[in-house]
Protein backbone atom coordinates (compact mmCIF):
# COMPACT_ATOMS: atom_id res chain seq x y z
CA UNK A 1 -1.94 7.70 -13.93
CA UNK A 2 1.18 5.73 -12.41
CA UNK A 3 3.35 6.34 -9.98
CA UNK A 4 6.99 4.94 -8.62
CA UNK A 5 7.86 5.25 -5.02
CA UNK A 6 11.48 4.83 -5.18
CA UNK A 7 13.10 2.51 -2.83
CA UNK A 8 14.39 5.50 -0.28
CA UNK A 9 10.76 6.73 -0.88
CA UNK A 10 8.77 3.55 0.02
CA UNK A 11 5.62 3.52 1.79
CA UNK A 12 5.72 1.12 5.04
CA UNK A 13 2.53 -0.32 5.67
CA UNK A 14 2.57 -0.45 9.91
CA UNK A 15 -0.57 -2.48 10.56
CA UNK A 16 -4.21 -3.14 9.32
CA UNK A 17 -7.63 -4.34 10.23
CA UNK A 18 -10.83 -5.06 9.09
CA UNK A 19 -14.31 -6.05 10.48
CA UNK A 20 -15.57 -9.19 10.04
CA UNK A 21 -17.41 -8.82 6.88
CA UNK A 22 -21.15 -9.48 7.09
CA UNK A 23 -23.84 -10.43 4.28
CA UNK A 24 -26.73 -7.31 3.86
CA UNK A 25 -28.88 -7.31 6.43
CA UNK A 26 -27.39 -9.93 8.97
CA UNK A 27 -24.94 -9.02 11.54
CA UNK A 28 -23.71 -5.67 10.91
CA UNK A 29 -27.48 -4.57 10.07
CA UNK A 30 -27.64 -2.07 12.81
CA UNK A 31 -23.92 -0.31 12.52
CA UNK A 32 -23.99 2.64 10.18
CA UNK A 33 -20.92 3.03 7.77
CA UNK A 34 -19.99 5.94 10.07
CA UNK A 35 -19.98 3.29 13.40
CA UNK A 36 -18.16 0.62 11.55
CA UNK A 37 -15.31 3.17 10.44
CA UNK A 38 -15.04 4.92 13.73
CA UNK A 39 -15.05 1.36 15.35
CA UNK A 40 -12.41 -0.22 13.07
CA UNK A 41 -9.89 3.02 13.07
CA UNK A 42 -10.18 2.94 17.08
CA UNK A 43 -9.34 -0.34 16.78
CA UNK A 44 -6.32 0.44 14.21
CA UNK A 45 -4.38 2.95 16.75
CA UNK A 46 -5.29 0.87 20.10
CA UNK A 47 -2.52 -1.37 18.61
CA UNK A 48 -0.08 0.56 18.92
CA UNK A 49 0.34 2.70 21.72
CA UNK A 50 1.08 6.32 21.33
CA UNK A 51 0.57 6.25 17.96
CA UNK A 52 -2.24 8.84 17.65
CA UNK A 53 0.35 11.71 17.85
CA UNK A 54 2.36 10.90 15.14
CA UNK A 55 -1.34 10.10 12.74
CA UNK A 56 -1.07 13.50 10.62
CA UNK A 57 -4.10 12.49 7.88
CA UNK A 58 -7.19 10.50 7.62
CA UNK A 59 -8.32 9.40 4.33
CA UNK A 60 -11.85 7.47 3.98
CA UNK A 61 -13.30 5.95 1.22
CA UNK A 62 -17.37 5.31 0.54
CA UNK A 63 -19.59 4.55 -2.14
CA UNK A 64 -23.08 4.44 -0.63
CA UNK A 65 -22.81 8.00 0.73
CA UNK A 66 -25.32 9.42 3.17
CA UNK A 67 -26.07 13.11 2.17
CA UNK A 68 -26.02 14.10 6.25
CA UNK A 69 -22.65 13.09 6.61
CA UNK A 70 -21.22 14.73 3.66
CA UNK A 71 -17.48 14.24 5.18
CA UNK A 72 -17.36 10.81 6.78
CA UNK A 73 -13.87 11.13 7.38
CA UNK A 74 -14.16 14.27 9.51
CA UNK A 75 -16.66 12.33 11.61
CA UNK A 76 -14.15 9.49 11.95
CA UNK A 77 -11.63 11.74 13.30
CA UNK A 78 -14.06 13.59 16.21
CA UNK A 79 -15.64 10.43 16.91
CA UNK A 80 -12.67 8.50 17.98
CA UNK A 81 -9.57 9.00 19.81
CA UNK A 82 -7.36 10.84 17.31
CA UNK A 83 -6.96 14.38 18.34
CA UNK A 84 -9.37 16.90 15.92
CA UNK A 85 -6.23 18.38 14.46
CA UNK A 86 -5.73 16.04 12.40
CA UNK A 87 -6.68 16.63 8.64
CA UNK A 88 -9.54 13.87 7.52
CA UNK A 89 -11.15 13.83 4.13
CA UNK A 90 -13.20 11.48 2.27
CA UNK A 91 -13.42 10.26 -1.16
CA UNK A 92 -16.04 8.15 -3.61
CA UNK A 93 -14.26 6.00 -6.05
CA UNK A 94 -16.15 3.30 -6.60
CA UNK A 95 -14.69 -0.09 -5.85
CA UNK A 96 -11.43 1.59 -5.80
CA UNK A 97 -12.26 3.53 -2.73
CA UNK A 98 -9.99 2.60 -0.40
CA UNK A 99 -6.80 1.83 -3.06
CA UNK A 100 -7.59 5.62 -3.93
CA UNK A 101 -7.12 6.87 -0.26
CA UNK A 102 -4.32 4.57 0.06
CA UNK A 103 -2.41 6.30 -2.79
CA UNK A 104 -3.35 9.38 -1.47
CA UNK A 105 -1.75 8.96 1.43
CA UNK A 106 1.09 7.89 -0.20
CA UNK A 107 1.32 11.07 -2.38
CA UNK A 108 0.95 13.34 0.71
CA UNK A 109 4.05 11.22 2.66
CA UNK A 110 6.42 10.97 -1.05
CA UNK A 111 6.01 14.91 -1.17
CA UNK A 112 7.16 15.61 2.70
CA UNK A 113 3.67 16.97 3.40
CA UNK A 114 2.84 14.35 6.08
CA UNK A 115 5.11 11.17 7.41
CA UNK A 116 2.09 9.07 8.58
CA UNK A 117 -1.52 8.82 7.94
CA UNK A 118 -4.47 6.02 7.87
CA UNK A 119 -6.21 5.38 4.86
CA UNK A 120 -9.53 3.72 5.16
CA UNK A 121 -13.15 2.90 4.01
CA UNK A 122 -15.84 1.11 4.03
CA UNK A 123 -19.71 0.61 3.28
CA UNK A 124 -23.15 -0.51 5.18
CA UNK A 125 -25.05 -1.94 2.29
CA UNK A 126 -28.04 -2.51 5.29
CA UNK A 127 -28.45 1.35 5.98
CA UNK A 128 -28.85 2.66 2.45
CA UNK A 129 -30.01 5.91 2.27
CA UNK A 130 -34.09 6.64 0.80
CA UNK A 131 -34.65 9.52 -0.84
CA UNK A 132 -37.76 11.89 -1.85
CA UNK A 133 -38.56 12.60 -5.77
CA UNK A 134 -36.97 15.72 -6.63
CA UNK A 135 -40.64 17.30 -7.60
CA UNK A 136 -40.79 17.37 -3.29
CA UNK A 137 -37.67 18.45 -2.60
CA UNK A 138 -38.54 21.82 -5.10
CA UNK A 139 -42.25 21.91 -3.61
CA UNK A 140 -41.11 22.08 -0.19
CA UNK A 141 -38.49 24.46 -0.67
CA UNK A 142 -41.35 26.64 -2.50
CA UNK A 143 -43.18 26.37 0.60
CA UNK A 144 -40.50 27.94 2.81
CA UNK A 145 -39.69 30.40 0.29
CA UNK A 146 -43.10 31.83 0.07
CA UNK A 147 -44.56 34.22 2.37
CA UNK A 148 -47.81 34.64 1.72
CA UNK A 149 -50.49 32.36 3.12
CA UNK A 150 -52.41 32.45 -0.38
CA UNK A 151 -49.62 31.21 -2.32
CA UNK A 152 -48.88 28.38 0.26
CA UNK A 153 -52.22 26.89 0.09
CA UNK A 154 -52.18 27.59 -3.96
CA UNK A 155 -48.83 25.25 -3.45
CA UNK A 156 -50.63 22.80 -0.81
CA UNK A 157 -53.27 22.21 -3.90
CA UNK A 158 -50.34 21.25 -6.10
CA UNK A 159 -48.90 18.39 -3.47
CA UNK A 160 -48.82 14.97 -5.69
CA UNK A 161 -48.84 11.33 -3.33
CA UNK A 162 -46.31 10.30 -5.72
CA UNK A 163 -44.08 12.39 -3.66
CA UNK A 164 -44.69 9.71 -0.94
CA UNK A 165 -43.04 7.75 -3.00
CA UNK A 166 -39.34 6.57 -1.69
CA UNK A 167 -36.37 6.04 -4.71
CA UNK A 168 -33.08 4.33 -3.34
CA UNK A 169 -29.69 4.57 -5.29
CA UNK A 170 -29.57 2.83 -8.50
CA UNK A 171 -27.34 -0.25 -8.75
CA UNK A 172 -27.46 0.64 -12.29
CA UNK A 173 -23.74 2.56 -13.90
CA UNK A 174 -25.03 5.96 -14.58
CA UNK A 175 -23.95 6.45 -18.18
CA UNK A 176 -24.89 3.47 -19.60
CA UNK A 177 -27.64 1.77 -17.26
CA UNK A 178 -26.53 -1.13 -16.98
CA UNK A 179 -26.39 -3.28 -14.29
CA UNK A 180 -22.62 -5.00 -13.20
CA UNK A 181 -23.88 -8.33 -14.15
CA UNK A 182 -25.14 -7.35 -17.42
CA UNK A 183 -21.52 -6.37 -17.85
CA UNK A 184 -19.98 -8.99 -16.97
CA UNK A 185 -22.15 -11.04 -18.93
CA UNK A 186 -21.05 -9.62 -22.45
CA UNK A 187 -17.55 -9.95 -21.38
CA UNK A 188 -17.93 -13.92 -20.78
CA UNK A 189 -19.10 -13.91 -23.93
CA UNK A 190 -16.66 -11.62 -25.64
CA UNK A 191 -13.58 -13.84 -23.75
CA UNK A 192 -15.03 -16.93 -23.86
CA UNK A 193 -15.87 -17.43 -20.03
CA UNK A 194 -18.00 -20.78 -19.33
CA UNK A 195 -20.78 -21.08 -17.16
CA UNK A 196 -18.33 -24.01 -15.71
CA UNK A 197 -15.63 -21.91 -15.48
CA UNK A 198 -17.00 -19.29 -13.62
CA UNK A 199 -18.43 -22.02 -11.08
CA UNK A 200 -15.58 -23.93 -10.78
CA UNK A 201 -13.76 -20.16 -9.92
CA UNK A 202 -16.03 -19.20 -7.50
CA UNK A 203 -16.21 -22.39 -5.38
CA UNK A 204 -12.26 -22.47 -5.74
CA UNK A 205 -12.98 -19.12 -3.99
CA UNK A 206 -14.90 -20.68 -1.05
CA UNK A 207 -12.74 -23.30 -0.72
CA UNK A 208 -9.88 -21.13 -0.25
CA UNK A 209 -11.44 -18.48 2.03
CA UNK A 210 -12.71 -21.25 4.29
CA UNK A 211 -9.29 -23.12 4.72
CA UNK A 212 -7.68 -19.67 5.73
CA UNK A 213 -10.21 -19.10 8.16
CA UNK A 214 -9.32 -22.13 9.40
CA UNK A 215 -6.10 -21.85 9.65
CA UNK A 216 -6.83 -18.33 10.99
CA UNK A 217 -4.26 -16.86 8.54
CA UNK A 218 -5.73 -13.74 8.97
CA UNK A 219 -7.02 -14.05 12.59
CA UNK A 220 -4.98 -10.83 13.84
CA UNK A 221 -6.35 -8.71 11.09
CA UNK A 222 -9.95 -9.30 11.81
CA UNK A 223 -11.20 -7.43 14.57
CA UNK A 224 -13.36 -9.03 17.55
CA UNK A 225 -16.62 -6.86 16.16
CA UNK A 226 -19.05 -6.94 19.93
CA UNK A 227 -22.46 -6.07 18.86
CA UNK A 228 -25.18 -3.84 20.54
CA UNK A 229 -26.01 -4.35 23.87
CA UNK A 230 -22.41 -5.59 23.50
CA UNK A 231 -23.52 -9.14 24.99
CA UNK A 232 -22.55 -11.06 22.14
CA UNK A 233 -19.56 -10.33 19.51
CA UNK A 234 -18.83 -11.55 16.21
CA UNK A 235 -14.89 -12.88 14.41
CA UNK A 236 -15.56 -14.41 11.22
CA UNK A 237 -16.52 -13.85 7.55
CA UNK A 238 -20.71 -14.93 7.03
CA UNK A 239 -20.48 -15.66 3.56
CA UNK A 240 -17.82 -18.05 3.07
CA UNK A 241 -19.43 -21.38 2.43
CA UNK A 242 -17.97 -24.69 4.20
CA UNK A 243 -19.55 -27.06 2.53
CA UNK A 244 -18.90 -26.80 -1.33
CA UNK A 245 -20.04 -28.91 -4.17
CA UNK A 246 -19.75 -28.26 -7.56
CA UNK A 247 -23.29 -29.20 -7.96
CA UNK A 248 -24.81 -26.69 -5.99
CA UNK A 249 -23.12 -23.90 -7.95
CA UNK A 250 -24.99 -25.40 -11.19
CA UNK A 251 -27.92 -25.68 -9.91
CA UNK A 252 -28.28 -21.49 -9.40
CA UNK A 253 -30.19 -19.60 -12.03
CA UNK A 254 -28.43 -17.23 -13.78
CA UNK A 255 -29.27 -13.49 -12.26
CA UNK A 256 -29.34 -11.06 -15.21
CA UNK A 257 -29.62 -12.96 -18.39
CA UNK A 258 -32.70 -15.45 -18.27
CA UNK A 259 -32.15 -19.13 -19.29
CA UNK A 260 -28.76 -18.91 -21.46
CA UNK A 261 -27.10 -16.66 -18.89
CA UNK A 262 -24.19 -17.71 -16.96
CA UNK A 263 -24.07 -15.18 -13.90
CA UNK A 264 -25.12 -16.30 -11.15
CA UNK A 265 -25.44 -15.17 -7.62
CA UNK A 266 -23.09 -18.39 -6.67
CA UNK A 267 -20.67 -16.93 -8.74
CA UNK A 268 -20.70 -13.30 -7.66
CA UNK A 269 -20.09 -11.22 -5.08
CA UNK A 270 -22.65 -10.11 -2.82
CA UNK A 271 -23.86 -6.74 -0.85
CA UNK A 272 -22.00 -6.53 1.80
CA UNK A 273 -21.33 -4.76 5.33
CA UNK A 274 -18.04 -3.80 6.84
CA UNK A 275 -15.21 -1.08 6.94
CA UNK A 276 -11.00 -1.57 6.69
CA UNK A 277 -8.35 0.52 7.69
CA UNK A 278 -4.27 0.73 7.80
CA UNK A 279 -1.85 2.90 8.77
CA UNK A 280 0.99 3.91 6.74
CA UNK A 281 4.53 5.88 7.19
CA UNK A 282 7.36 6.58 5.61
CA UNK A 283 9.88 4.00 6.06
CA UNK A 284 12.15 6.55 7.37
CA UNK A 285 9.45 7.14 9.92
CA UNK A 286 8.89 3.83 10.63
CA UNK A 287 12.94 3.20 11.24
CA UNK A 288 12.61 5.82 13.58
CA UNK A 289 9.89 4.76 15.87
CA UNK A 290 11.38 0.88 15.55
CA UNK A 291 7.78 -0.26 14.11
CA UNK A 292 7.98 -3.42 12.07
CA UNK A 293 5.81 -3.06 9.06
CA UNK A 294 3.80 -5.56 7.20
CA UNK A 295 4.86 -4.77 4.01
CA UNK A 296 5.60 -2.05 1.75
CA UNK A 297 3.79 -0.16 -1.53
CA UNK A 298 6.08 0.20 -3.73
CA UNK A 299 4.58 1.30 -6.93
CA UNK A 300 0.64 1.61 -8.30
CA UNK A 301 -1.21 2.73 -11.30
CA UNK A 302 -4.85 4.09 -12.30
CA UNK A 303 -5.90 3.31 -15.26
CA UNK A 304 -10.01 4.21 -17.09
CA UNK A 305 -11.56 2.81 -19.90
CA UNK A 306 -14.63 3.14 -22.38
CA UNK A 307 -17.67 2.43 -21.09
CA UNK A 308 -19.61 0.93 -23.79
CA UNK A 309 -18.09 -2.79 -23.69
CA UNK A 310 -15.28 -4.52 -21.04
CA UNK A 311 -16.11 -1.67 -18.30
CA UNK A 312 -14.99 -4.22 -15.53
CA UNK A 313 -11.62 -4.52 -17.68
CA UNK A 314 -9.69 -2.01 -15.89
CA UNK A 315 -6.80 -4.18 -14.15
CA UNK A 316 -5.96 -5.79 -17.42
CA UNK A 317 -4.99 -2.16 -18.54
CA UNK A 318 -3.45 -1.34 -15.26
CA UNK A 319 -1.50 -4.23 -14.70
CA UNK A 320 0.68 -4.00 -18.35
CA UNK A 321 1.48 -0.92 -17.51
CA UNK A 322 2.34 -1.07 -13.34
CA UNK A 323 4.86 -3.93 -14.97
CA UNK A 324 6.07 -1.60 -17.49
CA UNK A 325 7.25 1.42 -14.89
CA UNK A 326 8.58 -1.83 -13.42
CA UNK A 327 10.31 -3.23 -15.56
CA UNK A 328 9.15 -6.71 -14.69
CA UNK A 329 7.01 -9.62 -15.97
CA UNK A 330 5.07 -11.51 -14.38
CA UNK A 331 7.26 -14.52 -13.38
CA UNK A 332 8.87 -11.83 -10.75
CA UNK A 333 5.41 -11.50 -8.79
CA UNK A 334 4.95 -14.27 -6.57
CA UNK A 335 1.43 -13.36 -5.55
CA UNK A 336 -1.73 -12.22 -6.99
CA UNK A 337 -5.06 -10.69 -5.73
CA UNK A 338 -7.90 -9.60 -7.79
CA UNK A 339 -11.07 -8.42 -6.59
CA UNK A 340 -14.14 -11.14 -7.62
CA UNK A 341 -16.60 -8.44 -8.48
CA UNK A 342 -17.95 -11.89 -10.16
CA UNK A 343 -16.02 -14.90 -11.75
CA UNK A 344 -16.83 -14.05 -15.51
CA UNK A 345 -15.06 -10.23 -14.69
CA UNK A 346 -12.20 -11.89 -12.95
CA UNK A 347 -11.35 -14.92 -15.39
CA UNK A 348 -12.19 -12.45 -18.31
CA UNK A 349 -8.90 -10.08 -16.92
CA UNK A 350 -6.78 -12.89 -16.27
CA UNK A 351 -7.64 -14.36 -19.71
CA UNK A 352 -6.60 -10.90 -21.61
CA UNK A 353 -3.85 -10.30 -19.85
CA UNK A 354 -2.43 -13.74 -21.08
CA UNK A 355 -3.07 -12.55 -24.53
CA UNK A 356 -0.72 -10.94 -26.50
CA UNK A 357 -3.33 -10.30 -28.87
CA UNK A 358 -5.14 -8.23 -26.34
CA UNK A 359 -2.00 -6.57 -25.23
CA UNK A 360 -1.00 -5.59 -28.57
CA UNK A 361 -4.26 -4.36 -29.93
CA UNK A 362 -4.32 -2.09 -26.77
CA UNK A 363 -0.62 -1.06 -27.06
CA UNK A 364 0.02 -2.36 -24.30
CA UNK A 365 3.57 -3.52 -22.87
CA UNK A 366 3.40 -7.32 -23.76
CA UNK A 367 6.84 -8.85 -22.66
CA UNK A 368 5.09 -9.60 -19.59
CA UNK A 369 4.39 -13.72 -20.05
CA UNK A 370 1.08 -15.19 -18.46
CA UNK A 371 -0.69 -15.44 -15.04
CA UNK A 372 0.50 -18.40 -12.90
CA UNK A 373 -2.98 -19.15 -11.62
CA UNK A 374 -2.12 -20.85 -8.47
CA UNK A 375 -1.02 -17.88 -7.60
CA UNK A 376 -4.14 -16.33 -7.89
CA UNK A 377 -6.33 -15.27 -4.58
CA UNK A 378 -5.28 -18.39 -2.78
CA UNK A 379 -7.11 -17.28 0.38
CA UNK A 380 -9.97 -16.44 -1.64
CA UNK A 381 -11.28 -13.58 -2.86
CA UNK A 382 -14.98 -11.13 -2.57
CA UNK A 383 -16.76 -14.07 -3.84
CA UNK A 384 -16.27 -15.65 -0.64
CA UNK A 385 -15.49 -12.92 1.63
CA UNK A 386 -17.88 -10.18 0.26
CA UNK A 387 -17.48 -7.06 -1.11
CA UNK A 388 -18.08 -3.83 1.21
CA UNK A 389 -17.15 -1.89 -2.34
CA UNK A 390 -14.83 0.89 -0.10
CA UNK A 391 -13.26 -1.70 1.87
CA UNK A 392 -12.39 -4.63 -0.57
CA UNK A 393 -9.03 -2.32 -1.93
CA UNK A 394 -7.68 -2.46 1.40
CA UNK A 395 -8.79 -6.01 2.46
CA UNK A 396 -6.70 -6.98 -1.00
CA UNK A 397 -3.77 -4.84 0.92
CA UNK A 398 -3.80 -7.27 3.96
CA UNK A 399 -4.59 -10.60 2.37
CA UNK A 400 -1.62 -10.19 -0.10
CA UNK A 401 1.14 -9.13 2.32
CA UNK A 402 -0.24 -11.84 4.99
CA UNK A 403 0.50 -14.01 2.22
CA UNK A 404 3.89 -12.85 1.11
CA UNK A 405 5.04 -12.85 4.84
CA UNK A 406 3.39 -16.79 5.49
CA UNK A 407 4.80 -17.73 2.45
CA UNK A 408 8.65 -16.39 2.35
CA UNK A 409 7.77 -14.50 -0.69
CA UNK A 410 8.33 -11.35 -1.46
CA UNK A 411 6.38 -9.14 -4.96
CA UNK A 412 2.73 -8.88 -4.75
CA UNK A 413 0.31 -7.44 -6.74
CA UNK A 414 -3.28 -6.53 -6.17
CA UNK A 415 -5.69 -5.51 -8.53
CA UNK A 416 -9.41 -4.32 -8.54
CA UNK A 417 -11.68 -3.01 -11.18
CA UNK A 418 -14.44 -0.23 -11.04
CA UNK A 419 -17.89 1.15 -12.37
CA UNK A 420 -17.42 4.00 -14.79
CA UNK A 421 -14.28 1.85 -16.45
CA UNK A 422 -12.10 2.58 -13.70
CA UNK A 423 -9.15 -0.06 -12.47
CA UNK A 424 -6.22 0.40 -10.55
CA UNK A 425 -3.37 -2.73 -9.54
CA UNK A 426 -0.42 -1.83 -6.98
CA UNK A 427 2.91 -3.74 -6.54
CA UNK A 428 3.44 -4.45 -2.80
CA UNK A 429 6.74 -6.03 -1.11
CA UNK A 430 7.52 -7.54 2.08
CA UNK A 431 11.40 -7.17 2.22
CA UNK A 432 13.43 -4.67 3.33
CA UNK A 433 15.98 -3.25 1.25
């Protein structure tokens, strides 16, 4: 699915923040997805004051859902100070999360339903959820149901201690069971990805996130996250590493694959903590009220795949074709931003979409060229930063319009893949027409 917003249509991108994103079970242990996205959208519309009466939609992305908060996005809006008129829903994409609720707001400002609205999400990868067999959840609601004391012992008899036993969500895809890096390992293969390669890629990636932390590129976007009893606050990024050798990539065994494998936890992402948010208008709206945005969305596309093989393969299906409703190639886009699910998933994309082999085998439009890769996540990218899966889309948002604006540039594209073959890339722009 692909969509144009035309130029009177655009989508102004006002502002945007982020926590600081924090490994599992470190900083952010003891905020609960629903805390970190009430925190980060109060923190969205303190910037701008007044701006809560002109929010007409809250859309909130998650993956690791908790079954008592069935509508986080609800809970976002009577938790914080937006007024509880406001419609809120959420929505489970994957790692697309938060690009989904992003181009749903869109759709609901391009058809004149709503001018403004946040999009948002976000994941605690420290509070995932435990839950009972489903043999208990049947015998205890057999025990309520019955009424007579007879039966309920006769049931008591039947109670198994392997209902004591816990099960967590699988990080396993569903259809196939497989795990992400068993993916990503057959695609290495498939497009040639080195061990090297993929280490060299994902220190580039530290190197990168650590000099724009440095340089505080995106100081402004971060928020100043104060943690329970609020005597002590937090600003940066915990994963990004400072000190980077190519050595100490190598010397990491690979994760999924014993001995000949070539994923790696060095050159992955890793579970994450940590919520994003931004609030969009229509540019008409945003003349209006004089805001300045960061940037603007100008076109995106959702793309899904097979399963079987390349499920992490999405942008290099979404990308041909954003280009195509564009009418563009890639020597117009001055920036690039792909999430690092892991290094073999990233440099597999990049390597098909420079193939017009690939391209043509897939029918895909091919008058596109190839990737400049130094133009490729240079502030780094999830393998440094993390990967809270229903924030990354959003973080991508940021990073690449920071970018553009630091830069003088002005086309962007971001790009993420998903489990269940999904992928969706967006075309962003800075200038105003």
């Amino acid at each position: 699915m692909s969509n144009v917003l035309k130029n009177s249509e655009r989508i102004a991108v006002i502002d945007g923040v982020r926590t600081p994103f924090a490994k599992q079970m470190t900083t952010l242990k003891n905020m609960t997805s629903l805390d970190l996205a009430q925190t980060i959208v109060n923190e969205l519309t303190s910037r701008h004051y007044g701006i809560e009466k002109y929010i007409e939609q809250l859309v909130y992305g998650q993956v690791i859902l908790n079954p008592s908060i069935p509508n986080i996005a609800r809970e976002v809006i009577l938790g914080t100070r937006l007024k509880s008129q406001i419609d809120a829903y959420s929505i489970s994409k994957a790692c697309v999360s938060s690009l989904q609720a992003t181009i749903n707001i869109c759709g609901a400002i391009k058809s004149g339903t709503i001018k403004s609205g946040i999009a948002g999400g976000g994941d605690s990868a420290s509070n995932i959820p435990f839950m009972s067999p489903d043999q208990f959840g049947q015998w205890l609601l057999n025990i309520s149901k019955t009424k007579s004391f007879l039966k309920k012992i006769k049931l008591l008899s039947k109670f198994k201690l392997k209902y004591f036993i816990p099960r967590t969500l699988s990080p396993s895809e569903y259809t196939t069971g497989l795990f992400m890096g068993q993916i990503a390992e057959q695609m290495a293969q498939k497009y040639g990805i080195s061990r090297a390669e993929q280490d060299e890629f994902a220190m580039k990636s530290h190197i990168n996130a650590s000099q724009a932390e440095i340089e505080k590129v995106m100081r402004q976007h971060i928020s100043i996250f104060f943690l329970e009893p609020y005597d002590n606050y937090i600003t940066t990024d915990n994963n990004i590493r400072h000190d980077n050798e190519i050595t100490k990539y190598g010397s990491i065994k690979p994760a999924f694959v014993q001995n000949i494998g070539t994923v790696t936890a060095g050159n992955s992402s890793v579970m994450t903590d940590g919520a994003a948010a931004i609030l969009l208008m229509s540019e008409k709206k945003a003349l209006e009220l004089e805001l300045e945005p960061l940037g603007y969305i100008r076109a995106y596309n959702n793309t899904a795949i097979s399963v079987e093989e390349d499920m992490l393969m999405g942008p290099s299906f979404s990308i041909p074709r954003l280009l195509e409703q564009e009418r563009m190639s890639f020597s117009d886009i001055d920036l690039f931003d792909f999430h690092e699910a892991f290094a073999a998933q990233t440099l597999s994309n990049i390597t098909a979409l420079n193939s017009r082999n690939f391209l043509e085998k897939n029918n895909l439009y091919n008058k596109i060229g190839s990737i400049d890769l130094h133009k490729v996540n240079p502030l780094g990218g999830s393998i440094a930063y993390g990967h809270p899966f229903a924030a990354t889309g959003i973080r991508l948002i940021l990073q690449n319009l920071i970018q553009l604006k630091k830069t003088n540039k002005n086309l962007g594209i971001i790009a993420s893949c998903a489990a269940g073959g999904l992928g969706c890339s967006m075309l962003l722009e800075v200038n105003s027409e």
